[in-house]
N, C-alpha and C. Protein backbone atom coordinates (compact mmCIF):
# COMPACT_ATOMS: atom_id res chain seq x y z
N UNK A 1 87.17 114.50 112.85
CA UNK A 1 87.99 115.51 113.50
C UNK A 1 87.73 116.86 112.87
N UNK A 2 87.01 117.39 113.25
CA UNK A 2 86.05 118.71 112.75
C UNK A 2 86.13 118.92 111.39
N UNK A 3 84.64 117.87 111.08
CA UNK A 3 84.20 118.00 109.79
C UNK A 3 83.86 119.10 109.04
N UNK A 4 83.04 120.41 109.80
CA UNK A 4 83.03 120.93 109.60
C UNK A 4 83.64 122.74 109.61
N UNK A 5 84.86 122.54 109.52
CA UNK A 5 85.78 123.31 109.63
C UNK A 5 85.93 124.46 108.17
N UNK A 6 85.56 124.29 107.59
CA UNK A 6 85.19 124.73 106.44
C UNK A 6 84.48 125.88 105.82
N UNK A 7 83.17 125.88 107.04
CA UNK A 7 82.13 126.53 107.01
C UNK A 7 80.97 125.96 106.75
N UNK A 8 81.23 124.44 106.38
CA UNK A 8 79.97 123.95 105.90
C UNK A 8 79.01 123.75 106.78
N UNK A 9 77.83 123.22 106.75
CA UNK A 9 76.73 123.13 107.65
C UNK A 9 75.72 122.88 106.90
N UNK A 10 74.14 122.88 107.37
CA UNK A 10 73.29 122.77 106.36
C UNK A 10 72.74 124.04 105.94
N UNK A 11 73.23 123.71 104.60
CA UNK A 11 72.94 125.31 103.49
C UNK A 11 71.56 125.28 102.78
N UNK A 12 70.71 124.27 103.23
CA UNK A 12 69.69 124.20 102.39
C UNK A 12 69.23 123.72 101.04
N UNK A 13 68.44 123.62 100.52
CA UNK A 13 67.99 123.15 99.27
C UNK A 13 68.52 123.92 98.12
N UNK A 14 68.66 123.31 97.10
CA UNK A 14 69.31 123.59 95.50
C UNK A 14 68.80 125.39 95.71
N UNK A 15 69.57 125.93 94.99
CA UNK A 15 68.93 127.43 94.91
C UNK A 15 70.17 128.08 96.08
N UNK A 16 70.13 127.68 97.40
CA UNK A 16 71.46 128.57 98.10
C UNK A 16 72.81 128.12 97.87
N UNK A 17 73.03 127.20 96.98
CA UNK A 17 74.76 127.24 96.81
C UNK A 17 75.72 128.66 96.93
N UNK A 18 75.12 129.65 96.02
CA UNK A 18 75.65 131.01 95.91
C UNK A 18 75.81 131.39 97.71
N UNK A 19 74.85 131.34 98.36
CA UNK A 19 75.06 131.86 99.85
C UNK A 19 76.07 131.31 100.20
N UNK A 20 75.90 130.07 100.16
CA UNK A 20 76.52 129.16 100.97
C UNK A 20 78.31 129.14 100.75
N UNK A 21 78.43 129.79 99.23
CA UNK A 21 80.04 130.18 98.69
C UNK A 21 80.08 131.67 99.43
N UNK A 22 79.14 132.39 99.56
CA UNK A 22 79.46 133.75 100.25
C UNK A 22 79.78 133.82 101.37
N UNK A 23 79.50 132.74 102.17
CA UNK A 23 79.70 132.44 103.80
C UNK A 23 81.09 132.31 103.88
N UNK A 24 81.81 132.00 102.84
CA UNK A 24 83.43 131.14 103.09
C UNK A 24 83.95 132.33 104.06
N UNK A 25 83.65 133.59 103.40
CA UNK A 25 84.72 134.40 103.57
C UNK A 25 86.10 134.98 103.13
N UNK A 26 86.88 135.52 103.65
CA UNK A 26 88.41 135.79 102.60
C UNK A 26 89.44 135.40 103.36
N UNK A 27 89.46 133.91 103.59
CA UNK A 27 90.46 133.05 104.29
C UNK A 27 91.36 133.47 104.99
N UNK A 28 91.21 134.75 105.70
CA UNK A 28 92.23 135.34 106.84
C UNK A 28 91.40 134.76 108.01
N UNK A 29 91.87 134.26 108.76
CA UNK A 29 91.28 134.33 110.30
C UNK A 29 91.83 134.35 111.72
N UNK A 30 91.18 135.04 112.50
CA UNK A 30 92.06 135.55 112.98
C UNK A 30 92.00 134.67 114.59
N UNK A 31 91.36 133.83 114.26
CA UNK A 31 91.55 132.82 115.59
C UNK A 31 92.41 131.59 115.70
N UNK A 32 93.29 132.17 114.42
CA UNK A 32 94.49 131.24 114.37
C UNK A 32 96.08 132.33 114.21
N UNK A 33 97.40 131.99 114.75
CA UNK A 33 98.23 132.57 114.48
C UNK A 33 98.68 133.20 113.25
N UNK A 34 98.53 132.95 112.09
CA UNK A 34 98.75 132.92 111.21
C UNK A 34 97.91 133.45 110.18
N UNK A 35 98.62 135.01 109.92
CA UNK A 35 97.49 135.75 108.92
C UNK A 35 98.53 136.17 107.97
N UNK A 36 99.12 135.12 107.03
CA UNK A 36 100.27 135.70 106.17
C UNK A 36 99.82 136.61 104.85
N UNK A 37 100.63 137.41 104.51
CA UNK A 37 100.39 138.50 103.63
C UNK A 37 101.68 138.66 102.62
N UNK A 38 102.16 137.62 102.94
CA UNK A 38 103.80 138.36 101.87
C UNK A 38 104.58 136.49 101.89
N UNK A 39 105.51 136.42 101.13
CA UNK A 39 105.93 135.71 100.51
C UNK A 39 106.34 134.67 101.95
N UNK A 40 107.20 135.23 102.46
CA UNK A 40 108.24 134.97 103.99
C UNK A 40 107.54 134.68 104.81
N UNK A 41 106.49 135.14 105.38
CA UNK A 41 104.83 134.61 106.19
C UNK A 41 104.53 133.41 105.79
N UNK A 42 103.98 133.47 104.26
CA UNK A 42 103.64 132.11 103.97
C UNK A 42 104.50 130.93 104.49
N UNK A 43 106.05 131.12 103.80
CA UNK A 43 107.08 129.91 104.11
C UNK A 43 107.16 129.41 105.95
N UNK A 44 107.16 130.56 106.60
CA UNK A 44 107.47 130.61 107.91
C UNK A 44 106.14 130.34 108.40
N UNK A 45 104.78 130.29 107.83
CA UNK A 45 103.59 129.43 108.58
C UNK A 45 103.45 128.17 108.01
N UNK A 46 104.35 127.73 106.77
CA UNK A 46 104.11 126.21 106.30
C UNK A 46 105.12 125.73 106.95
N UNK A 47 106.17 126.06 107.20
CA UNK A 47 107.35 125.66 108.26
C UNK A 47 106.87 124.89 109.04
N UNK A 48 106.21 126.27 109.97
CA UNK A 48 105.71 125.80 111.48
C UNK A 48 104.93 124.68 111.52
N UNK A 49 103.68 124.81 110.55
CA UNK A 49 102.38 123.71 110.41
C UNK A 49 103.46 122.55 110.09
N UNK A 50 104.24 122.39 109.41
CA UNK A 50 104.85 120.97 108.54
C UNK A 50 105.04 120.67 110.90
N UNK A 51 105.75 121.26 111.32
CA UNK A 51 106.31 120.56 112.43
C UNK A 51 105.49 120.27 113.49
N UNK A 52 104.47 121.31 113.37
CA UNK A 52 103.34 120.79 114.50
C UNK A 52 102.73 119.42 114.24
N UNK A 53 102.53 119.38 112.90
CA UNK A 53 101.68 118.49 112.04
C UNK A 53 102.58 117.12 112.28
N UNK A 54 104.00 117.54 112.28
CA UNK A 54 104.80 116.01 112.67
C UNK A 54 104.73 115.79 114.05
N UNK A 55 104.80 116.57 114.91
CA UNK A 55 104.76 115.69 115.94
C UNK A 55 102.76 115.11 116.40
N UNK A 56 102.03 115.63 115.45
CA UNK A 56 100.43 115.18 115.78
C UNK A 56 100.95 113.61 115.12
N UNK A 57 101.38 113.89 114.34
CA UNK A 57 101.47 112.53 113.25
C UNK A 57 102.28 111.42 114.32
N UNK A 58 102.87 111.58 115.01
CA UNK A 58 104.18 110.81 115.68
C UNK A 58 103.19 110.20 116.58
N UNK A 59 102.22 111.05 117.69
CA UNK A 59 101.64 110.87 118.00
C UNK A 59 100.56 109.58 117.69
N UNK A 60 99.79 109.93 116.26
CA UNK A 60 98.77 109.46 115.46
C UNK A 60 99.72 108.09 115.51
N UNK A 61 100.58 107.58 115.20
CA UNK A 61 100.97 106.65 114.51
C UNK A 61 101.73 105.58 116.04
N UNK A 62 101.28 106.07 116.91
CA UNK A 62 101.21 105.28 118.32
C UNK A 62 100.19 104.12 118.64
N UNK A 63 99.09 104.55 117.94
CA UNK A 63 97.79 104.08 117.38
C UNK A 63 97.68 102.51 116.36
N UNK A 64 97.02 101.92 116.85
CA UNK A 64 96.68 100.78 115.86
C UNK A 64 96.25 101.19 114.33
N UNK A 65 96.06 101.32 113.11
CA UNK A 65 95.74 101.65 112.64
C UNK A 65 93.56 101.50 112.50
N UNK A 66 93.08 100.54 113.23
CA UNK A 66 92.15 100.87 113.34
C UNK A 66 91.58 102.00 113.63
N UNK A 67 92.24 102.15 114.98
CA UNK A 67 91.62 103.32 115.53
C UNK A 67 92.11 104.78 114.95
N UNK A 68 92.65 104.65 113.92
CA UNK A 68 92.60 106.33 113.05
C UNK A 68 91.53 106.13 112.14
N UNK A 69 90.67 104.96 112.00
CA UNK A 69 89.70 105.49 111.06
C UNK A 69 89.14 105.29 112.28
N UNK A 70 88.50 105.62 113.31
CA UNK A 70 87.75 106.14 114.20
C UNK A 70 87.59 107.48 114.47
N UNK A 71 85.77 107.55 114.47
CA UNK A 71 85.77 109.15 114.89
C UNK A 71 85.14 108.93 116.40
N UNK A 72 85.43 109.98 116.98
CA UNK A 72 84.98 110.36 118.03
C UNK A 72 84.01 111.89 118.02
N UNK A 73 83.05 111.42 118.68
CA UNK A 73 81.73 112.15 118.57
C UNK A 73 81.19 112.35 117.62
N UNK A 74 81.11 111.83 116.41
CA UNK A 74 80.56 112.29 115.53
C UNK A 74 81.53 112.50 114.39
N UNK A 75 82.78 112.89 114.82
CA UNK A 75 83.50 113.63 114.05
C UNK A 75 84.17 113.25 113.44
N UNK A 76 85.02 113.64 112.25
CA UNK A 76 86.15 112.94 111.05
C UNK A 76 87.43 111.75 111.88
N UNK A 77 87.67 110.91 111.28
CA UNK A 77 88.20 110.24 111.89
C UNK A 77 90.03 110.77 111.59
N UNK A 78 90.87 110.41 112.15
CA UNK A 78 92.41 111.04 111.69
C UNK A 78 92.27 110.96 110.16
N UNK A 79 92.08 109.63 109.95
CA UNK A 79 92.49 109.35 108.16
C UNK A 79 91.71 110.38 107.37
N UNK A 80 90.34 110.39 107.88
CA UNK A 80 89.51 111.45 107.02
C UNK A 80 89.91 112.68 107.09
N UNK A 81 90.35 113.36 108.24
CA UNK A 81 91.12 114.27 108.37
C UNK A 81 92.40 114.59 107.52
N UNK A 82 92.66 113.57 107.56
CA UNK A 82 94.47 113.99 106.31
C UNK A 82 93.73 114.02 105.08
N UNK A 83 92.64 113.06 104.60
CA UNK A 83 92.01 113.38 103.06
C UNK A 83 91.56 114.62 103.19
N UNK A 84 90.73 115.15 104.00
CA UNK A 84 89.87 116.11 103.37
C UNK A 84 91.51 117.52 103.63
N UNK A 85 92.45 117.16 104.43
CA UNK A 85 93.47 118.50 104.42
C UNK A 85 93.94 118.27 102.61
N UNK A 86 94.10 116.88 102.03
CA UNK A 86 94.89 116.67 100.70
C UNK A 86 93.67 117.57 99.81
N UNK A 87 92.12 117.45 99.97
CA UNK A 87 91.20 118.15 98.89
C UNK A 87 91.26 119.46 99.71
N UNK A 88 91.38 119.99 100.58
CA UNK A 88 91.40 121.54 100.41
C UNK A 88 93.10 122.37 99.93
N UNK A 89 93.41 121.04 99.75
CA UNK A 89 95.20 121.65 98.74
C UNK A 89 94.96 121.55 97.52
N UNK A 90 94.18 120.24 97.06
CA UNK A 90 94.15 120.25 95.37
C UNK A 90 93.03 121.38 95.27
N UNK A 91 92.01 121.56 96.05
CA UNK A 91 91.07 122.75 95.23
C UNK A 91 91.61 124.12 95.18
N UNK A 92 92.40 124.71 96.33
CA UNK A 92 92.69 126.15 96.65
C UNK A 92 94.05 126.28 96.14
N UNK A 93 95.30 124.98 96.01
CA UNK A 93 96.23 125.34 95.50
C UNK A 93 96.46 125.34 93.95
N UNK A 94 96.10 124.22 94.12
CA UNK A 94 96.18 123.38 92.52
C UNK A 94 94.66 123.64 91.52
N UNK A 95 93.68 123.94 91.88
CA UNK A 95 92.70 123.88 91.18
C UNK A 95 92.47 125.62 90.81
N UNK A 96 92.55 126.03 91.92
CA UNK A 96 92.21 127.70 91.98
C UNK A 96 93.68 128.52 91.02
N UNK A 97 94.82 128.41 92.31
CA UNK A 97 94.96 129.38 91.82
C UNK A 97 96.32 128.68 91.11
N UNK A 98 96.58 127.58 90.80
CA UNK A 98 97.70 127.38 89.56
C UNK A 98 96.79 126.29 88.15
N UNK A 99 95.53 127.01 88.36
CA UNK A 99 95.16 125.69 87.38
C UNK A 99 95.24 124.37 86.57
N UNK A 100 95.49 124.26 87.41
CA UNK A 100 96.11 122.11 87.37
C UNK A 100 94.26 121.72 86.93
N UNK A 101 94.48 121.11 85.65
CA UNK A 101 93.13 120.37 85.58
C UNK A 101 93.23 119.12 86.27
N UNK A 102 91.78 119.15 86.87
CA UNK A 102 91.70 117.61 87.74
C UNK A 102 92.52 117.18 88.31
N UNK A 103 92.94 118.01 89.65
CA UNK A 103 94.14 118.02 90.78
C UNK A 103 93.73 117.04 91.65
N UNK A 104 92.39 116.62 91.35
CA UNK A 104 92.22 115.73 92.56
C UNK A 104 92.52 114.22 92.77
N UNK A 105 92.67 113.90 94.13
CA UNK A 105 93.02 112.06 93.95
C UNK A 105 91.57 111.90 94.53
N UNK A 106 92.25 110.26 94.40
CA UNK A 106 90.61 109.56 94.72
C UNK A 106 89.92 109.40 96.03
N UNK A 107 91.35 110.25 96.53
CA UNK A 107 91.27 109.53 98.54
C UNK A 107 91.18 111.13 98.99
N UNK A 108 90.86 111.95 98.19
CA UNK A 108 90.30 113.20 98.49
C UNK A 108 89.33 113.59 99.49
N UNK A 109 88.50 114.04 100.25
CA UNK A 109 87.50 114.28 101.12
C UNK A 109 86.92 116.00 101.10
N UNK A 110 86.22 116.23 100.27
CA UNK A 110 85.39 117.16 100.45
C UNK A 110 84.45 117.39 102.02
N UNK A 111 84.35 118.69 102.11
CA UNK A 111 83.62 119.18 103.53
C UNK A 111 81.93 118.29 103.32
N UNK A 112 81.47 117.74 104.82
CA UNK A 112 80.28 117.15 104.46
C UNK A 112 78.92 118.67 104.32
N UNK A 113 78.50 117.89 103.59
CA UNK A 113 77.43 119.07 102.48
C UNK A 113 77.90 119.22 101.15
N UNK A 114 79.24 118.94 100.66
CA UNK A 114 79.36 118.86 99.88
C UNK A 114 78.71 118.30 98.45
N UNK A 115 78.19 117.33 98.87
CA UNK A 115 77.60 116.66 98.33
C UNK A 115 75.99 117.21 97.08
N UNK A 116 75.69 118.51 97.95
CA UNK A 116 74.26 119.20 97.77
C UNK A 116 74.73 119.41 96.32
N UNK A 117 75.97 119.73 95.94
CA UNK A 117 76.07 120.96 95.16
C UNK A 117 76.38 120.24 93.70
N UNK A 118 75.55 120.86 92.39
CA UNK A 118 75.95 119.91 91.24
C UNK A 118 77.17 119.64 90.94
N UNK A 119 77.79 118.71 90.06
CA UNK A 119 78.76 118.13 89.73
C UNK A 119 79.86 118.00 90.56
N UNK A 120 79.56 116.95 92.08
CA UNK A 120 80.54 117.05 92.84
C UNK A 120 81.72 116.48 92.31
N UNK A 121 82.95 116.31 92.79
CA UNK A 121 84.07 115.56 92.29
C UNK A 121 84.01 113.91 92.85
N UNK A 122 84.71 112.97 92.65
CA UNK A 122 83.81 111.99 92.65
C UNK A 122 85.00 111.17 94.16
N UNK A 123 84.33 110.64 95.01
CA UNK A 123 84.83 110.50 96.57
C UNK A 123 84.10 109.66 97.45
N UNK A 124 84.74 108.97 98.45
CA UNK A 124 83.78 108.07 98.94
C UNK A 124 83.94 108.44 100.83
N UNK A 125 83.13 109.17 101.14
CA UNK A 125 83.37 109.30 102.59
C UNK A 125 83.47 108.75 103.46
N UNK A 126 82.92 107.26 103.54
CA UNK A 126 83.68 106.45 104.48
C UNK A 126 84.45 105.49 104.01
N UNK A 127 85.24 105.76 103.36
CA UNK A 127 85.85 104.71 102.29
C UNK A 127 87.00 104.05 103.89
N UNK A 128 87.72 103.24 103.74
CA UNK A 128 88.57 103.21 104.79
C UNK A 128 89.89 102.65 103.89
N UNK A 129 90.66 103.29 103.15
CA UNK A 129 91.60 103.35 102.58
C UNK A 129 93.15 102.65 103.16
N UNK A 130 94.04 101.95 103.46
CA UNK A 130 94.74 101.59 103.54
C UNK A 130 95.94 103.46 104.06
N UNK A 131 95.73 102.83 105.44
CA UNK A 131 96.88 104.07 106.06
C UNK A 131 98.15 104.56 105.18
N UNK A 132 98.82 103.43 104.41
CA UNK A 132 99.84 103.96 104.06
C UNK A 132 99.85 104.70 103.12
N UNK A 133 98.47 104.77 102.17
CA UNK A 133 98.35 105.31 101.01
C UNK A 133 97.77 106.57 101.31
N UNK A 134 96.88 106.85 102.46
CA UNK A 134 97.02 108.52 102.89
C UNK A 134 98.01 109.10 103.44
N UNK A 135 98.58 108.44 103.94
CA UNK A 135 100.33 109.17 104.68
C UNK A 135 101.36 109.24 103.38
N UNK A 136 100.94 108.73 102.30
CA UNK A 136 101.98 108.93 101.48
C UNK A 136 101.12 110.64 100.23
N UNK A 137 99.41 110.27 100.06
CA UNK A 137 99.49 111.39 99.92
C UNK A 137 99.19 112.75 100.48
N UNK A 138 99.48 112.36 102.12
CA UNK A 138 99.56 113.84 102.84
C UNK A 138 101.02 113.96 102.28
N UNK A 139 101.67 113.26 102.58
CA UNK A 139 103.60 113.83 102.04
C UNK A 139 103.39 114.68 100.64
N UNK A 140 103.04 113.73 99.98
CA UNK A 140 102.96 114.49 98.20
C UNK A 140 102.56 116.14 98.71
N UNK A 141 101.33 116.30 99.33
CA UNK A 141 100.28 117.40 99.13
C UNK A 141 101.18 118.52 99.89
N UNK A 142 101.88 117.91 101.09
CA UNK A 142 102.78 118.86 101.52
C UNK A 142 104.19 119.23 101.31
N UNK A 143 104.59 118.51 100.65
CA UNK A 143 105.90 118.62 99.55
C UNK A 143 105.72 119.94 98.91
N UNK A 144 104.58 119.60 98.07
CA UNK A 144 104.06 120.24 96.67
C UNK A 144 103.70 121.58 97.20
N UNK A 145 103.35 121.80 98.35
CA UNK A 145 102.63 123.01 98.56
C UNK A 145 104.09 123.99 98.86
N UNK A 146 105.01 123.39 99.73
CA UNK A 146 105.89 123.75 100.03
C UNK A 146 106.80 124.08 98.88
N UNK A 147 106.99 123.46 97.79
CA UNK A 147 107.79 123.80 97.22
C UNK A 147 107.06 124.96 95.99
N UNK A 148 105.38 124.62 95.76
CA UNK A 148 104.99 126.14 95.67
C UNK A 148 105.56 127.72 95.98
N UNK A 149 105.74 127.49 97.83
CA UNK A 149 105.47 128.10 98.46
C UNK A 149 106.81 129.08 98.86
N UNK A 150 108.00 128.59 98.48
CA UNK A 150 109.05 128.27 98.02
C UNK A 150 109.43 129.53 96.65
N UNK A 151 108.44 129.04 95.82
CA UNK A 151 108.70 130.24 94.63
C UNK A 151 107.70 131.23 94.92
N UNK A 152 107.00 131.39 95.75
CA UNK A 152 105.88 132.46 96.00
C UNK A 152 105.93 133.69 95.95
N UNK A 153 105.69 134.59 95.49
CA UNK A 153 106.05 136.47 95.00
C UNK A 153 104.95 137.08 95.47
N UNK A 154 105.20 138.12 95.89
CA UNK A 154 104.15 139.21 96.49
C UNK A 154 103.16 139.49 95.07
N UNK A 155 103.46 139.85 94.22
CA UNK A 155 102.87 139.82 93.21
C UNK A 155 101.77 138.84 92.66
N UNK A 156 102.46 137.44 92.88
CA UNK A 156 101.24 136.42 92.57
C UNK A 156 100.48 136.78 94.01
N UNK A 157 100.54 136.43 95.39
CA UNK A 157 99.88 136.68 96.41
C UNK A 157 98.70 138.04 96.14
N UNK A 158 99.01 138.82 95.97
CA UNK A 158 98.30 140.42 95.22
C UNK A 158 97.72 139.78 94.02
N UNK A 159 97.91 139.03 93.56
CA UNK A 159 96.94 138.43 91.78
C UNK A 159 95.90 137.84 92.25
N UNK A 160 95.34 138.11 90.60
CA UNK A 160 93.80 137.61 91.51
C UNK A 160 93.69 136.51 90.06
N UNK A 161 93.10 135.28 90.29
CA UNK A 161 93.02 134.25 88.98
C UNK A 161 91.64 133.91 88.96
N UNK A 162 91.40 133.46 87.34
CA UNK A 162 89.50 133.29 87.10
C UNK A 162 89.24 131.54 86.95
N UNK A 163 88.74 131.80 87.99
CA UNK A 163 88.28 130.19 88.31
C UNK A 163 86.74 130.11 87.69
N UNK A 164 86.44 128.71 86.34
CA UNK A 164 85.52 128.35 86.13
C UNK A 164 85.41 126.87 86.21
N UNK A 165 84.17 126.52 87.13
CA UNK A 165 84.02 125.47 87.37
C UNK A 165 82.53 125.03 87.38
N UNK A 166 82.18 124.03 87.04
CA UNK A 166 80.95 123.65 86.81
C UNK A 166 80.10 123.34 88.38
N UNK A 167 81.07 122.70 89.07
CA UNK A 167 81.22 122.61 90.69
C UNK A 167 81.70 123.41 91.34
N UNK A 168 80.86 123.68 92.47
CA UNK A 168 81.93 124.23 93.71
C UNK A 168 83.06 124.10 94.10
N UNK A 169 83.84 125.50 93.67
CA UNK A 169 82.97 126.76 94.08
C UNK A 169 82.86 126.92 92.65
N UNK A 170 82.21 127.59 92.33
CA UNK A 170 81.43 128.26 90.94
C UNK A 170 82.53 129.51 90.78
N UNK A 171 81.79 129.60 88.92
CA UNK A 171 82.95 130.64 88.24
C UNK A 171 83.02 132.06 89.28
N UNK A 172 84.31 132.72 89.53
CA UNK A 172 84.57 133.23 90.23
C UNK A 172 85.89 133.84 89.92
N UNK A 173 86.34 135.06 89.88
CA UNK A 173 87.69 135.52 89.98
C UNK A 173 88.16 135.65 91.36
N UNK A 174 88.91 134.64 92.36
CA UNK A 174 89.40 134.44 93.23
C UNK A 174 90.78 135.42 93.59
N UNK A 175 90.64 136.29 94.47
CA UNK A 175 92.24 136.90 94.73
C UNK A 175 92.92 135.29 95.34
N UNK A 176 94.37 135.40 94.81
CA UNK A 176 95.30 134.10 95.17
C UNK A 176 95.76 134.73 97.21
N UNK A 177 95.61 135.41 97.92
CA UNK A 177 96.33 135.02 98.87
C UNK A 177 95.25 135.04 99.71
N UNK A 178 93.80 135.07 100.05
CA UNK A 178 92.66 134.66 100.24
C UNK A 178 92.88 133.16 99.86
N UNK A 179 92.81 132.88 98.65
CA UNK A 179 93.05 131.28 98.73
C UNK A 179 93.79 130.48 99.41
N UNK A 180 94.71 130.74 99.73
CA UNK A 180 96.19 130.02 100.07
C UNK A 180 96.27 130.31 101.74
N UNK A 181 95.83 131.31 102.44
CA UNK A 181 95.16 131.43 103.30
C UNK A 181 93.95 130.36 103.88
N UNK A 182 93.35 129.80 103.21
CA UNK A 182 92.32 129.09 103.77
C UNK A 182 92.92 127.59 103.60
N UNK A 183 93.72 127.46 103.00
CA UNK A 183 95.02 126.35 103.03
C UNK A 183 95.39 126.33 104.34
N UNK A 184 96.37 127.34 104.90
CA UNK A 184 96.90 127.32 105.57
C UNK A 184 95.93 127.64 106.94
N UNK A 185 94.50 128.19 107.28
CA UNK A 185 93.51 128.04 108.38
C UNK A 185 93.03 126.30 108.00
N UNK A 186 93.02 125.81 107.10
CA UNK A 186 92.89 124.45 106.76
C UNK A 186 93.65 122.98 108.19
N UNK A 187 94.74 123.78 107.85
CA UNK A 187 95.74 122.83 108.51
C UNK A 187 95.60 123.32 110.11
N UNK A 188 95.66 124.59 110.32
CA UNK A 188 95.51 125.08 111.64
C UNK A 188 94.78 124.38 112.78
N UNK A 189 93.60 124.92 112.13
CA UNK A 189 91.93 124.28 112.89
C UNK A 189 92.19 122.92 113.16
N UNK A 190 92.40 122.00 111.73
CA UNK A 190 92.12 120.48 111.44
C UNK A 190 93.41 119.68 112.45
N UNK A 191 94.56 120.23 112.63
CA UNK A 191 95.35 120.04 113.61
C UNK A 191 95.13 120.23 115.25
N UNK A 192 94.08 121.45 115.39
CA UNK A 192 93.56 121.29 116.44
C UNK A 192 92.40 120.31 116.80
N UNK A 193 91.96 120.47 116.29
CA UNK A 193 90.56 118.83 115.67
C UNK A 193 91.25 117.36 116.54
N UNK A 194 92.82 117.56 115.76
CA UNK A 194 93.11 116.18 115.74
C UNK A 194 93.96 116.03 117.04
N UNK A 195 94.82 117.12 117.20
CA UNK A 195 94.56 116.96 118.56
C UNK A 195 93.70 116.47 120.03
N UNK A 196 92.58 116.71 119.59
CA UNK A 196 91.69 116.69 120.69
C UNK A 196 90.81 115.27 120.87
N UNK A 197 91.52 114.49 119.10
CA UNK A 197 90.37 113.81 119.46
C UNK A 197 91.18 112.47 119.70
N UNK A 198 92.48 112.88 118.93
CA UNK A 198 93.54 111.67 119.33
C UNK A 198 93.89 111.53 121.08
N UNK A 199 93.97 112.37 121.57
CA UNK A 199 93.50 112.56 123.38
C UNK A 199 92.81 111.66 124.07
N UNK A 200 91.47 111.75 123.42
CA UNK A 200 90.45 110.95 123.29
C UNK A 200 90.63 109.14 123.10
N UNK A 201 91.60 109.16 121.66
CA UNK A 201 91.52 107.56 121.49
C UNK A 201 92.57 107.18 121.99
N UNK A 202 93.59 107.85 122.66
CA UNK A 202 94.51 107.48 123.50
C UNK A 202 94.37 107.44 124.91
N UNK A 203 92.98 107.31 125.17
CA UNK A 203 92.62 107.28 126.79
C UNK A 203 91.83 106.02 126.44
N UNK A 204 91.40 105.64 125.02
CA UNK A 204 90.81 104.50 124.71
C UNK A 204 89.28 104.58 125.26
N UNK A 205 88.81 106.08 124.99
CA UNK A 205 87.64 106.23 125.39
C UNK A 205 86.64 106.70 124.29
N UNK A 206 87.15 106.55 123.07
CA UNK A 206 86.43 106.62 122.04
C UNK A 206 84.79 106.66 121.91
């Protein structure tokens, strides 16, 4: 369910990682509602996403559990979809900009290409994990973000924090509301993804 939502794609051989981090961009975008800039934005676009996101889920869970690890066309299957939304929270919330060492779980999902880049974090992409244990840590990831999000100050949003990492993304002084931003285009997109494809396995035309 749009794997590559991210930006990833094929970046080429060892040597363009650096491009390939320049491509991200500064996580505003504007083909989604939601271009928050201040404390009250943030809360009032994690609001909204928490409720859209429940009724996709209400939806999702109409479903056999087989068919959420099904992709259609090619694409991330639901379950992979909720992992890779839990690793773009532990990297951009927890890794970036509140430095949590080793934020990540095991049922994580990095963008595909990921893989190119040295010292990936360690993940299994078609793993097929037991449903209840990703629905319990999409809850955690969106709890946590929320209650982040919750103490959030214009001030930290305006801060900028120094991210060193041996892995992607590489050492970098990251502004924090660029980050938290691509959190929240994270959920946007990947909700539309899942939309379209749960459509799909609910016509049983997979």
């Amino acid at each position: 369910m749009g794997a590559m939502a991210d930006g990833s794609g094929d970046t080429g051989d060892t040597g363009e990682e650096q491009d390939f981090h320049e491509d991200q961009g500064d996580g505003y975008d504007d083909s989604n509602p939601y271009l928050p800039r201040t404390p009250e934005a943030y809360r009032e676009a994690w609001a909204d996403l928490e409720r859209l996101w429940g009724e996709t889920m209400a939806k999702a869970l109409t479903l056999d559990e087989d068919r959420l690890h099904e992709s259609v066309a090619g694409e991330w299957s639901f379950v992979q979809t909720l992992r890779h939304l839990a690793y773009a929270t532990d990297l951009w919330v927890f890794a970036v900009v509140q430095a949590v060492p080793d934020p990540y779980d095991p049922l994580d999902l990095p963008f595909d290409g990921y893989e190119r880049f040295p010292h990936p974090i360690r993940y299994e992409r078609d793993a097929r994990p037991p449903l209840a244990d990703v629905l319990a840590l999409r809850a955690d990831r969106v709890a946590r973000v929320r209650a982040f999000l919750d103490e959030l100050t214009q001030e930290q949003i305006e801060s900028t924090v120094e991210f060193r990492s041996e892995g992607w993304p590489f050492n970098e002084d990251f502004p924090v509301g660029p980050c938290l931003a691509t959190v929240v285009n994270e959920e946007w997109h990947h909700r539309g993804y899942a939309e379209r494809d749960l459509a799909v396995l609910m016509r049983g035309t997979a």
